[in-house]
PDB file of N, CA and C in Angstrom:
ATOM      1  N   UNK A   1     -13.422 -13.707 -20.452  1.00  0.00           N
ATOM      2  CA  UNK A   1     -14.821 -14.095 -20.486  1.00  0.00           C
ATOM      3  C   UNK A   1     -15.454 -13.949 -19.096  1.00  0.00           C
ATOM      4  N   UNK A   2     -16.624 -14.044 -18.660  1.00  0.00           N
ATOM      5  CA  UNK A   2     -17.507 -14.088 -17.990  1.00  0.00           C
ATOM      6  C   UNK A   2     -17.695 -15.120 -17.204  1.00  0.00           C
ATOM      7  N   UNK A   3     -17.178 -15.171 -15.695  1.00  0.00           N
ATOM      8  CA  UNK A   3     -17.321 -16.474 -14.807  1.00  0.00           C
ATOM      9  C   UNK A   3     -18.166 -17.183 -14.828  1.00  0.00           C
ATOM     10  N   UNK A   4     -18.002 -18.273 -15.071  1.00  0.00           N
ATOM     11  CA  UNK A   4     -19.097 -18.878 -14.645  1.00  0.00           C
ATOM     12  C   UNK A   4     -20.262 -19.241 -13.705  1.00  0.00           C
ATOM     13  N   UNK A   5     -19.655 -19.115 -12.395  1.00  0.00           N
ATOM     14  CA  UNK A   5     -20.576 -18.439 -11.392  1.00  0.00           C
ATOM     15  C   UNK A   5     -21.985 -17.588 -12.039  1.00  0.00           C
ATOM     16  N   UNK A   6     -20.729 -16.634 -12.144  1.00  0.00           N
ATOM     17  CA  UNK A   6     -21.689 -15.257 -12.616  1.00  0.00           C
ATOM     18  C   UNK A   6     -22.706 -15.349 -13.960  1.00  0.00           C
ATOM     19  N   UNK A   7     -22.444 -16.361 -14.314  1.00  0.00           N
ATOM     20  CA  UNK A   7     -23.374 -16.716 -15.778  1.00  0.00           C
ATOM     21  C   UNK A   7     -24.761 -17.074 -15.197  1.00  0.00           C
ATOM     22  N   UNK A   8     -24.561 -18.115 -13.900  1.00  0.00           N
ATOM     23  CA  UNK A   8     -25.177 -19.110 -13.507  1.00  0.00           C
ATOM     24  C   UNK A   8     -26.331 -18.148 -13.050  1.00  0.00           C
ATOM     25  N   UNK A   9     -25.943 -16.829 -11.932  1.00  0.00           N
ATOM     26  CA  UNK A   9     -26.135 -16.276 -10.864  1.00  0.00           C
ATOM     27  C   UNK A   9     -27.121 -15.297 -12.187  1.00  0.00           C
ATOM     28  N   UNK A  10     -26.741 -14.474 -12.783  1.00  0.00           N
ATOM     29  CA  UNK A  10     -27.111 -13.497 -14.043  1.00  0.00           C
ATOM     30  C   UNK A  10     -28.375 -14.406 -14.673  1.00  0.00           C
ATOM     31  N   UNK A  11     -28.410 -15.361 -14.950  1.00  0.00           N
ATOM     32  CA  UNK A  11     -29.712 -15.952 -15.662  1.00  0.00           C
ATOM     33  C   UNK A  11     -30.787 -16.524 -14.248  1.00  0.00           C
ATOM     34  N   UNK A  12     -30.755 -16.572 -13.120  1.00  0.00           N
ATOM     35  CA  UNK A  12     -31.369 -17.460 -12.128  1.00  0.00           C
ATOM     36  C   UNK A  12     -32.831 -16.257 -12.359  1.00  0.00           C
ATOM     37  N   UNK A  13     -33.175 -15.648 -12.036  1.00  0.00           N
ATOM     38  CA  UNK A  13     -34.043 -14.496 -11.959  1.00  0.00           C
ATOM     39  C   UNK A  13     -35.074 -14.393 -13.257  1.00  0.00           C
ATOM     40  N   UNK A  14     -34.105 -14.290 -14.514  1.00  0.00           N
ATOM     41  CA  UNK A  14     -34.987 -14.274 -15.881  1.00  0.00           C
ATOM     42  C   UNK A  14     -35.333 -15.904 -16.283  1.00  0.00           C
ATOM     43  N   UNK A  15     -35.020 -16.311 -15.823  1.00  0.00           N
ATOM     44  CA  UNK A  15     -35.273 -18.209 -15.979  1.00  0.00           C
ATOM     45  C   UNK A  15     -36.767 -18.651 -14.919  1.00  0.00           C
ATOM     46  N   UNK A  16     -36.552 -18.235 -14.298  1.00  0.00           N
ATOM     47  CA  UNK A  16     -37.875 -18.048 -13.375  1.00  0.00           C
ATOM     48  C   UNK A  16     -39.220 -17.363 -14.000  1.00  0.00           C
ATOM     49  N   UNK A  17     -38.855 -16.135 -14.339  1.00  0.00           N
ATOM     50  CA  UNK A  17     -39.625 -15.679 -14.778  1.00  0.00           C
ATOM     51  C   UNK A  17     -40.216 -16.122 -16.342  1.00  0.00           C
ATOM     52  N   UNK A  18     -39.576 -16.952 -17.068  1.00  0.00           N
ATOM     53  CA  UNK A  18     -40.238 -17.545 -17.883  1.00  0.00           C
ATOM     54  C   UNK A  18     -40.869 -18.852 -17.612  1.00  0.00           C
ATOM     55  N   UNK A  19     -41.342 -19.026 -16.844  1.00  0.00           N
ATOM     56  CA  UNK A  19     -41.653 -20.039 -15.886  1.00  0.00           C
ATOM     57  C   UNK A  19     -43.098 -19.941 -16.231  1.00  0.00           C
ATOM     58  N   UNK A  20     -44.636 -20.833 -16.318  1.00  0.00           N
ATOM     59  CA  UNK A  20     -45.870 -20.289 -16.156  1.00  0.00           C
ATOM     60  C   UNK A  20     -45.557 -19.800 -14.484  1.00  0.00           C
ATOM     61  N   UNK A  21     -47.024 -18.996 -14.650  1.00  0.00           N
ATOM     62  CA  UNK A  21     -47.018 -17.722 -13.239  1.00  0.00           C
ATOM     63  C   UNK A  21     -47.699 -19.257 -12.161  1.00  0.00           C
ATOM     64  N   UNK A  22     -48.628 -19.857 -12.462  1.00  0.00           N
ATOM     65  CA  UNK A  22     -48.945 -21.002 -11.760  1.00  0.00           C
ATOM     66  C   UNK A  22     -47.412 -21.855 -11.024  1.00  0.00           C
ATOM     67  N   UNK A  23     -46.454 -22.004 -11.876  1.00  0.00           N
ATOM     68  CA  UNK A  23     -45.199 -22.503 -11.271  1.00  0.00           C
ATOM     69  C   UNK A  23     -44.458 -21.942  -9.971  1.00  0.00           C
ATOM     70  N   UNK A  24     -44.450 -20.000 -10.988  1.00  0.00           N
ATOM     71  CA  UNK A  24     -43.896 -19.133 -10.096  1.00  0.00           C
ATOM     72  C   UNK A  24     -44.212 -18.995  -8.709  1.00  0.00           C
ATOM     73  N   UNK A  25     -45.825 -19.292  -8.450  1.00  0.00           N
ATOM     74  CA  UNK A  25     -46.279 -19.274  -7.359  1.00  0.00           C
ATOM     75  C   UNK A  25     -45.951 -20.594  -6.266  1.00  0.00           C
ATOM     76  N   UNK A  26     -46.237 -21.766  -7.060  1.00  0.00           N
ATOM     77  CA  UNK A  26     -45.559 -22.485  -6.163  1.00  0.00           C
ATOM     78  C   UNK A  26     -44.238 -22.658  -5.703  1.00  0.00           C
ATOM     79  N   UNK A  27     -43.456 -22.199  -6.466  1.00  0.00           N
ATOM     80  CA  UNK A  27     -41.702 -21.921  -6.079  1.00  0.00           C
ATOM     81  C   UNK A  27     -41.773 -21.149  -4.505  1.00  0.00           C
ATOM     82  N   UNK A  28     -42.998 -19.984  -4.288  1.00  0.00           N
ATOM     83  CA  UNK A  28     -42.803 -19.213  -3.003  1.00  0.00           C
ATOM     84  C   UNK A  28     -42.501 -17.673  -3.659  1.00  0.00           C
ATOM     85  N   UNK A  29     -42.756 -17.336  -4.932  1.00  0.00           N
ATOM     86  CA  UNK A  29     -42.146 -15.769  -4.764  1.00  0.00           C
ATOM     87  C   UNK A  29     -42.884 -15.213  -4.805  1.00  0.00           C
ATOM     88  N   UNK A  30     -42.668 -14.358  -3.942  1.00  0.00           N
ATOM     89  CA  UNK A  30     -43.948 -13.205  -3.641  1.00  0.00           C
ATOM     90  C   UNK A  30     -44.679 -11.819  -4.355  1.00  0.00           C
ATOM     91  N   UNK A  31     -45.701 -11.590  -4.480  1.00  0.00           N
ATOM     92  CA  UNK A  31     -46.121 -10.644  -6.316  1.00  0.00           C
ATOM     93  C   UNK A  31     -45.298  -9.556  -6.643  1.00  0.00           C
ATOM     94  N   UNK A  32     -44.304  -9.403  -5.908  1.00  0.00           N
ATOM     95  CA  UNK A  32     -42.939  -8.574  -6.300  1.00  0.00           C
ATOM     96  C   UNK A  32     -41.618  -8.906  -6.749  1.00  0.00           C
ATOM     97  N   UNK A  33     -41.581 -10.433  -5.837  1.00  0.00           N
ATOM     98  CA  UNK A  33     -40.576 -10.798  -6.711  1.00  0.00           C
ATOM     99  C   UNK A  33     -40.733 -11.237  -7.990  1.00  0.00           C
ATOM    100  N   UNK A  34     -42.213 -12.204  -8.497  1.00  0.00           N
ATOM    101  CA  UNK A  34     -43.108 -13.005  -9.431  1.00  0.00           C
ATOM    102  C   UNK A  34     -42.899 -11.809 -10.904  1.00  0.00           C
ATOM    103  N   UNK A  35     -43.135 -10.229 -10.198  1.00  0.00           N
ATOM    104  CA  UNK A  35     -43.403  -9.328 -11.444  1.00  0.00           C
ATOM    105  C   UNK A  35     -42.282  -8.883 -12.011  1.00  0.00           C
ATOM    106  N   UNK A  36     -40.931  -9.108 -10.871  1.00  0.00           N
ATOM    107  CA  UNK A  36     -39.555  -8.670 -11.288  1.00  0.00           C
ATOM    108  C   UNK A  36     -38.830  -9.694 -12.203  1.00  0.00           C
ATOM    109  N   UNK A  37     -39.250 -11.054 -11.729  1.00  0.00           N
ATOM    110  CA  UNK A  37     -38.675 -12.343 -12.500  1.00  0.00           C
ATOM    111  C   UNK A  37     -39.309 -11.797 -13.742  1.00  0.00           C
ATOM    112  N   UNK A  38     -40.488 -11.816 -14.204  1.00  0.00           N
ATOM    113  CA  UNK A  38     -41.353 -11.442 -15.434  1.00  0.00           C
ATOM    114  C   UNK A  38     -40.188 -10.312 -15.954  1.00  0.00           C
ATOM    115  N   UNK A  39     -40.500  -9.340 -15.663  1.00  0.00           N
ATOM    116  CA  UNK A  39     -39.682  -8.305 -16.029  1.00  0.00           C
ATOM    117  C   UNK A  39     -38.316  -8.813 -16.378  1.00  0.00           C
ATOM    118  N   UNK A  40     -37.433  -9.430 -15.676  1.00  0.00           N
ATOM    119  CA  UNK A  40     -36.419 -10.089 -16.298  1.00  0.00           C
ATOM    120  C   UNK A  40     -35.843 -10.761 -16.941  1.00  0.00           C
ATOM    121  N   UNK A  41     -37.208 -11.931 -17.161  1.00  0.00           N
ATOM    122  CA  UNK A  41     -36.870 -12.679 -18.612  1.00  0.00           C
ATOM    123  C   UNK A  41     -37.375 -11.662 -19.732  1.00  0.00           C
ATOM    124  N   UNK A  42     -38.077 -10.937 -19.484  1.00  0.00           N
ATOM    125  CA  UNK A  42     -38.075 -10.097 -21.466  1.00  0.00           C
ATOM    126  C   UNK A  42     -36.647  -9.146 -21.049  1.00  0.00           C
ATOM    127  N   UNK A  43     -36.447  -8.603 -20.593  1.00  0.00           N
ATOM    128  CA  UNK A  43     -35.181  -7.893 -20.466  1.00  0.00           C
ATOM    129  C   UNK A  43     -33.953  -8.371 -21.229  1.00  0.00           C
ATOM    130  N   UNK A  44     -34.146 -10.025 -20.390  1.00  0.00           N
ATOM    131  CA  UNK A  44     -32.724 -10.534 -20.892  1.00  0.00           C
ATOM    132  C   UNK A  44     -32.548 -11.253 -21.776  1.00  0.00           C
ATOM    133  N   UNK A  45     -33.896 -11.114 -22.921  1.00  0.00           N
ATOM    134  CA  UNK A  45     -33.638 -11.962 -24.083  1.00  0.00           C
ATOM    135  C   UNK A  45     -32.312 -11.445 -25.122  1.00  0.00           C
ATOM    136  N   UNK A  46     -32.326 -10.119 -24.797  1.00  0.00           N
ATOM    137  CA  UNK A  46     -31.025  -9.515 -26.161  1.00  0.00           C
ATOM    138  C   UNK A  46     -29.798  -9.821 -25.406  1.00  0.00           C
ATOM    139  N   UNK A  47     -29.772 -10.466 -24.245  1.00  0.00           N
ATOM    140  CA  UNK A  47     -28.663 -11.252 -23.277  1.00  0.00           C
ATOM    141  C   UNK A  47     -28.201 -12.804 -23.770  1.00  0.00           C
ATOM    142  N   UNK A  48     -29.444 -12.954 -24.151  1.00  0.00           N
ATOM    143  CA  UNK A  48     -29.615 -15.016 -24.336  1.00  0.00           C
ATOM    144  C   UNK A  48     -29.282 -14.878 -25.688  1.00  0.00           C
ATOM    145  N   UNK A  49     -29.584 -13.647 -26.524  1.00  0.00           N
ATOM    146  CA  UNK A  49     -29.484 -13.611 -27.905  1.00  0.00           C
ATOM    147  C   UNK A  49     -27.854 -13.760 -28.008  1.00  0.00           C
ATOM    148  N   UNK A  50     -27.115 -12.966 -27.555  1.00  0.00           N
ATOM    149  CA  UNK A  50     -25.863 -12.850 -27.605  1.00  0.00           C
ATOM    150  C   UNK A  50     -25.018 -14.161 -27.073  1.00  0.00           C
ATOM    151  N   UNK A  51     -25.550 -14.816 -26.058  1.00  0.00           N
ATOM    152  CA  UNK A  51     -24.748 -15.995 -25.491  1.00  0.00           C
ATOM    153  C   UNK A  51     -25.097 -16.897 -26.407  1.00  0.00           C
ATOM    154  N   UNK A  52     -26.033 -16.986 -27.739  1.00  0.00           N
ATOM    155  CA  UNK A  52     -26.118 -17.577 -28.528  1.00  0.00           C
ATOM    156  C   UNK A  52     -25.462 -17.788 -29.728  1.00  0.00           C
ATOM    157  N   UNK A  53     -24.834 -16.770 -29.719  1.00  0.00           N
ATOM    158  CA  UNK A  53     -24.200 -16.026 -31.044  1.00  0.00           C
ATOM    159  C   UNK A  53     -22.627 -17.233 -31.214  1.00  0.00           C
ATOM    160  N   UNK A  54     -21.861 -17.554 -31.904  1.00  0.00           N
ATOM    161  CA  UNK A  54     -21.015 -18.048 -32.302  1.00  0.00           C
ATOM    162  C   UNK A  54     -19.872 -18.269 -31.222  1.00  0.00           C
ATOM    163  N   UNK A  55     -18.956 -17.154 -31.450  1.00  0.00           N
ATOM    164  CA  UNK A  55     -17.986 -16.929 -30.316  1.00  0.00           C
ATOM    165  C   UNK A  55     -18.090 -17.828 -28.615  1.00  0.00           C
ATOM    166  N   UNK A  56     -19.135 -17.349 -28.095  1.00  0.00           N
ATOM    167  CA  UNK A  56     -19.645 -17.285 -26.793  1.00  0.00           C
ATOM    168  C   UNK A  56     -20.151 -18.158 -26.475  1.00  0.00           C
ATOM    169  N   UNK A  57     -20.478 -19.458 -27.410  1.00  0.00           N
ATOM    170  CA  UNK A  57     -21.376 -20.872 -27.771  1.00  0.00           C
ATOM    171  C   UNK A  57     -20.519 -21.690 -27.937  1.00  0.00           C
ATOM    172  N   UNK A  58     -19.511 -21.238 -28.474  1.00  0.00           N
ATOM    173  CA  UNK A  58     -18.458 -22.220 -28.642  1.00  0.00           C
ATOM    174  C   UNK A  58     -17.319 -22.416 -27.373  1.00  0.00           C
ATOM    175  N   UNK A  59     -17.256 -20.836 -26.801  1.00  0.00           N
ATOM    176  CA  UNK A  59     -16.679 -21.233 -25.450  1.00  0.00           C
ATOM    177  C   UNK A  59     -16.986 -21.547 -24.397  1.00  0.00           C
ATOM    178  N   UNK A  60     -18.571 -21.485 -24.306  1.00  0.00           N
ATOM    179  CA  UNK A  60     -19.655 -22.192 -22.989  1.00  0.00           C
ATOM    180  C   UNK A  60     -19.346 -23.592 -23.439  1.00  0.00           C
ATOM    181  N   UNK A  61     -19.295 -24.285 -24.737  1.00  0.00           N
ATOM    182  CA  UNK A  61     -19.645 -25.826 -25.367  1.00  0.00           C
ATOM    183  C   UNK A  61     -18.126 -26.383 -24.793  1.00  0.00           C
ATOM    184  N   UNK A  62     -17.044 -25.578 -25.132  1.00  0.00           N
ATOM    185  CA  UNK A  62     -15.663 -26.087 -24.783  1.00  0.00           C
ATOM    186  C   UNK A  62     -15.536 -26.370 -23.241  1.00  0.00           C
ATOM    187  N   UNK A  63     -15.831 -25.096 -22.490  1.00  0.00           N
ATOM    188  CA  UNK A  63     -16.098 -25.474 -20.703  1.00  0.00           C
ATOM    189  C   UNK A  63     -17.375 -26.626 -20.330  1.00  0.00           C
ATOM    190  N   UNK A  64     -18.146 -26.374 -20.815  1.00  0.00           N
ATOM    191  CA  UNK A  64     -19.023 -27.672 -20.502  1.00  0.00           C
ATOM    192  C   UNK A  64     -18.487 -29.162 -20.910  1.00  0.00           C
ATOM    193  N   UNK A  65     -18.523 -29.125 -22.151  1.00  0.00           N
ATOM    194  CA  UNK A  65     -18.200 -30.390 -22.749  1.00  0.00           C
ATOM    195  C   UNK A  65     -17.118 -30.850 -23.319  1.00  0.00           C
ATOM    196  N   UNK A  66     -16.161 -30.092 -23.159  1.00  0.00           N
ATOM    197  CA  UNK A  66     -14.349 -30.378 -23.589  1.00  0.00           C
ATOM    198  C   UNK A  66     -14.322 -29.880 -24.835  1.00  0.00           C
ATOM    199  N   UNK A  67     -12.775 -30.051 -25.598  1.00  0.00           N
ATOM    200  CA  UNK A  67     -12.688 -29.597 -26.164  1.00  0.00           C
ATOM    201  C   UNK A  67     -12.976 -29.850 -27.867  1.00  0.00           C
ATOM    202  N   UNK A  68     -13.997 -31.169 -27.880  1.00  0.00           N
ATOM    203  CA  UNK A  68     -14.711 -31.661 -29.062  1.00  0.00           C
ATOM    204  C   UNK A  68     -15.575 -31.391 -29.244  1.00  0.00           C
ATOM    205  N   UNK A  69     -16.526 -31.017 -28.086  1.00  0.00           N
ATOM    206  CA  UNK A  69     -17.775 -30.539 -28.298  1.00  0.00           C
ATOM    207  C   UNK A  69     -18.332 -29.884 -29.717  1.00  0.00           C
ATOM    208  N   UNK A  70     -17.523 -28.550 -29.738  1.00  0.00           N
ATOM    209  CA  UNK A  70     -18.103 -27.694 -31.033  1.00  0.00           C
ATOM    210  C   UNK A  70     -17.556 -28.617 -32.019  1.00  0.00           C
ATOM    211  N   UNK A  71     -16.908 -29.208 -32.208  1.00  0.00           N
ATOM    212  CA  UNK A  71     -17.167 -30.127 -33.504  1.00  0.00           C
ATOM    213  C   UNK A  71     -17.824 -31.042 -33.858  1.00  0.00           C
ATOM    214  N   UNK A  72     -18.372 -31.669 -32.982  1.00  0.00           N
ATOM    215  CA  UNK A  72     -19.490 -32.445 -32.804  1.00  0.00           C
ATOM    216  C   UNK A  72     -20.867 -32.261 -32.894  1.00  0.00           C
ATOM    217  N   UNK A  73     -20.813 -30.741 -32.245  1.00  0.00           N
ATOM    218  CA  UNK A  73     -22.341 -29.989 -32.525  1.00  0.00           C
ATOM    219  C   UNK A  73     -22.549 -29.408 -34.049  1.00  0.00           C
ATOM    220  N   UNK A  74     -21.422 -29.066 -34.602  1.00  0.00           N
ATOM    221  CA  UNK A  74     -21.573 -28.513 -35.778  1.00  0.00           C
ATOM    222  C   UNK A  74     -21.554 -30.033 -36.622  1.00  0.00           C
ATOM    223  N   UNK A  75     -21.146 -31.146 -36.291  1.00  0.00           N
ATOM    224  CA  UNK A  75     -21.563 -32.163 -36.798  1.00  0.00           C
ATOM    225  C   UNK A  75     -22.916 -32.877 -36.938  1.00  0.00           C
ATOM    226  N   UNK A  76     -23.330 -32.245 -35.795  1.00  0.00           N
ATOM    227  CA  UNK A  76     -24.823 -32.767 -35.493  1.00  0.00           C
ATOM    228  C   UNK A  76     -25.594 -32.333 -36.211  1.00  0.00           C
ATOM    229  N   UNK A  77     -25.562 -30.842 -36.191  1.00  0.00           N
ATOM    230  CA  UNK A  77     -26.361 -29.776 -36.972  1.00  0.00           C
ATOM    231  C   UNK A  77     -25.920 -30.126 -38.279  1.00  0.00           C
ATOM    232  N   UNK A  78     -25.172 -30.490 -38.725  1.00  0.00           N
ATOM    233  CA  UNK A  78     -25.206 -30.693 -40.161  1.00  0.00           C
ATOM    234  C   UNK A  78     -26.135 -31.503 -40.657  1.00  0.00           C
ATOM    235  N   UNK A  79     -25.777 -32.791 -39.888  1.00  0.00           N
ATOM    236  CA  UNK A  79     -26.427 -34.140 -40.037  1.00  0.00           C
ATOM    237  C   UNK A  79     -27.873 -33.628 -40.103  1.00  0.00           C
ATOM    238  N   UNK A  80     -28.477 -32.710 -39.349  1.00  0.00           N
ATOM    239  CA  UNK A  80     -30.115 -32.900 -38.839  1.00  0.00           C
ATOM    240  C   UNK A  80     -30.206 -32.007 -40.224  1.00  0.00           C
ATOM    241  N   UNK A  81     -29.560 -31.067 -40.799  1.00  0.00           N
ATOM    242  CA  UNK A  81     -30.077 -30.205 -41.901  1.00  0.00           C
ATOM    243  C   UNK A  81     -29.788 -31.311 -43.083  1.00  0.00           C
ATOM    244  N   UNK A  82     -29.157 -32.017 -43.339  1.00  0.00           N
ATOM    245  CA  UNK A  82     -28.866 -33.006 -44.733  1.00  0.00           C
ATOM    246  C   UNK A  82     -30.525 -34.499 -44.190  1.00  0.00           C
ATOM    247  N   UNK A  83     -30.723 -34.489 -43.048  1.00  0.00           N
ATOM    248  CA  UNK A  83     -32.039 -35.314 -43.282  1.00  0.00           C
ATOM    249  C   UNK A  83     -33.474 -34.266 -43.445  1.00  0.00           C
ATOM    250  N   UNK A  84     -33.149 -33.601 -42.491  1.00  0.00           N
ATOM    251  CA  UNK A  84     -34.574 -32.584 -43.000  1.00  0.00           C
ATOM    252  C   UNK A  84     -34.871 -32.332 -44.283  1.00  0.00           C
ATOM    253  N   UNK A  85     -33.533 -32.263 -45.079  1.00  0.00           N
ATOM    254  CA  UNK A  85     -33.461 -31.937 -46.543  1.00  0.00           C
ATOM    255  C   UNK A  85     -34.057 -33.051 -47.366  1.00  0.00           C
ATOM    256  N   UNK A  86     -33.640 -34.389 -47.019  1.00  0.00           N
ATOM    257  CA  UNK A  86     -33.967 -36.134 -47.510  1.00  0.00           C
ATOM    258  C   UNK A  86     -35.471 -35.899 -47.642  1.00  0.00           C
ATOM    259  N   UNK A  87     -36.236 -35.681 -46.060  1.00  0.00           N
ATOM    260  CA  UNK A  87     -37.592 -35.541 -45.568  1.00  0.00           C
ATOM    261  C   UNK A  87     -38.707 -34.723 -47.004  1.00  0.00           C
ATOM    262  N   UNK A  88     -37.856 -33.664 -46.839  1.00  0.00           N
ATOM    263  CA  UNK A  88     -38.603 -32.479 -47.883  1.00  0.00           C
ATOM    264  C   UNK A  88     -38.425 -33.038 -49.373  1.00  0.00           C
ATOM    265  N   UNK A  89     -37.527 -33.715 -49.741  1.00  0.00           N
ATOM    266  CA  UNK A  89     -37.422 -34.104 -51.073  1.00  0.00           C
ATOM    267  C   UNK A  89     -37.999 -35.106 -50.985  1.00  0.00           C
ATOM    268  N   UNK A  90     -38.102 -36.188 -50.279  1.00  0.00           N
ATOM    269  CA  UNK A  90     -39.066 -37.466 -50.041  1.00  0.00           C
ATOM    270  C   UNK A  90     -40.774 -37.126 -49.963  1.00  0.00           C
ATOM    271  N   UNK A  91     -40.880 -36.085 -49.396  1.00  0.00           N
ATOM    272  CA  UNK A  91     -42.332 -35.516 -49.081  1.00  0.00           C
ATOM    273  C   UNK A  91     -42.379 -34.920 -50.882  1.00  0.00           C
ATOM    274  N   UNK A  92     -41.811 -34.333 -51.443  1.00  0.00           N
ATOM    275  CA  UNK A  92     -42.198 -33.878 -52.840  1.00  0.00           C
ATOM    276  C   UNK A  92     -42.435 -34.826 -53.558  1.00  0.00           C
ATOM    277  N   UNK A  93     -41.111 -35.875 -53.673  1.00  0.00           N
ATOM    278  CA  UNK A  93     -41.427 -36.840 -54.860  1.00  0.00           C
ATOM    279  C   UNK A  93     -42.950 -37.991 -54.139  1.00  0.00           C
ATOM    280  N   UNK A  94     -43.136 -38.233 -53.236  1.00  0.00           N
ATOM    281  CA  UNK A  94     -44.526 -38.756 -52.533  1.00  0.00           C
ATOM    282  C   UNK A  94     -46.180 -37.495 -52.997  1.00  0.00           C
ATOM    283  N   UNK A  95     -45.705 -36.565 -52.582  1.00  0.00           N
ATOM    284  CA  UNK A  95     -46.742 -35.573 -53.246  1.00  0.00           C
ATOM    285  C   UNK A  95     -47.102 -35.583 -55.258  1.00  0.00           C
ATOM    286  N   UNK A  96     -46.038 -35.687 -55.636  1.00  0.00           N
ATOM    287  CA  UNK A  96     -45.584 -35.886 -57.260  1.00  0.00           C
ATOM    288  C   UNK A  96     -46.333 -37.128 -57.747  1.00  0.00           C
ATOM    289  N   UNK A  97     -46.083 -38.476 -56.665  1.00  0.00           N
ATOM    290  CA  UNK A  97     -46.170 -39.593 -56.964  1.00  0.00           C
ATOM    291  C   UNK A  97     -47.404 -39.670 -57.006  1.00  0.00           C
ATOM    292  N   UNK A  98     -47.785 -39.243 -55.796  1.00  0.00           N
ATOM    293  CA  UNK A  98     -49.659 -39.333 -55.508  1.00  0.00           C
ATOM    294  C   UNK A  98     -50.285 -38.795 -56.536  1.00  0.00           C
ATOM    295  N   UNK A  99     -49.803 -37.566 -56.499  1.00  0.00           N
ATOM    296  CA  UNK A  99     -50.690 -36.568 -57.756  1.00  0.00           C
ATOM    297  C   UNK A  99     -51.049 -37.216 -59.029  1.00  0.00           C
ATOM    298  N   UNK A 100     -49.800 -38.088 -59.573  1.00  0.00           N
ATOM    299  CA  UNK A 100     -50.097 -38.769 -61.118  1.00  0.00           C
ATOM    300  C   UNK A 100     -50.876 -39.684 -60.904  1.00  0.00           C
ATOM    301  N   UNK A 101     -50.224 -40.841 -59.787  1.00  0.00           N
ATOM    302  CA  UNK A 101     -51.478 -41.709 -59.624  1.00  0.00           C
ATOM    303  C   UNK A 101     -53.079 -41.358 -59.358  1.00  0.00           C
ATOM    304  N   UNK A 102     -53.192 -40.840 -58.982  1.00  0.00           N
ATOM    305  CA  UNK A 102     -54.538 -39.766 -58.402  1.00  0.00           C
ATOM    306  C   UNK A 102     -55.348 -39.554 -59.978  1.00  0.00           C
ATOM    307  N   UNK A 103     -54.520 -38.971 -60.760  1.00  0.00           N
ATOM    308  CA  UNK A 103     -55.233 -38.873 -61.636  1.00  0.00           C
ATOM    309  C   UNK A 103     -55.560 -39.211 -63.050  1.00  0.00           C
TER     310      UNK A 103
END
């Protein structure tokens, strides 16, 4: 895999540049470096896409956060999709409910 260093060092540039340009300016970079940061965050989105992807998420989550992490996150994410789900079926039968009473 990919040092970490070098993870750190590889995103510093396109992270900036998604920055508002009002920020960029107060950071100090100058309208060459300001247009290269720009240039580098759209560049490196099919970069961020990939460090997103499964594999590569799960071994950033293991070095960051030990070795429970990804089970925990995929626990989390479960949890938030089984209430969003509660939400949407609660919002129907409330829409349902209203509607009869309503009329």
């Amino acid at each position: 895999m990919i040092p970490y260093l070098l993870q750190t060092a590889l995103i510093e540039l396109p992270v900036m540049g998604a920055l508002p340009a009002k920020t960029r300016r107060s950071m100090g970079l100058s309208p060459r470096k300001d247009k290269a940061a720009v240039r580098a965050a759209k560049l490196f989105l099919p970069i961020a896409w990939l460090m997103q992807q499964g594999p590569y998420e799960r071994y950033i989550l293991r070095r960051t956060w030990g070795p429970d992490s990804v089970r925990l996150l995929e626990s989390a994410r479960r949890l938030h999709e089984q209430t969003l789900a509660e939400r949407a079926v609660g919002r129907l039968a409330d829409d349902v409910t209203g509607a009869s009473t309503a009329a």
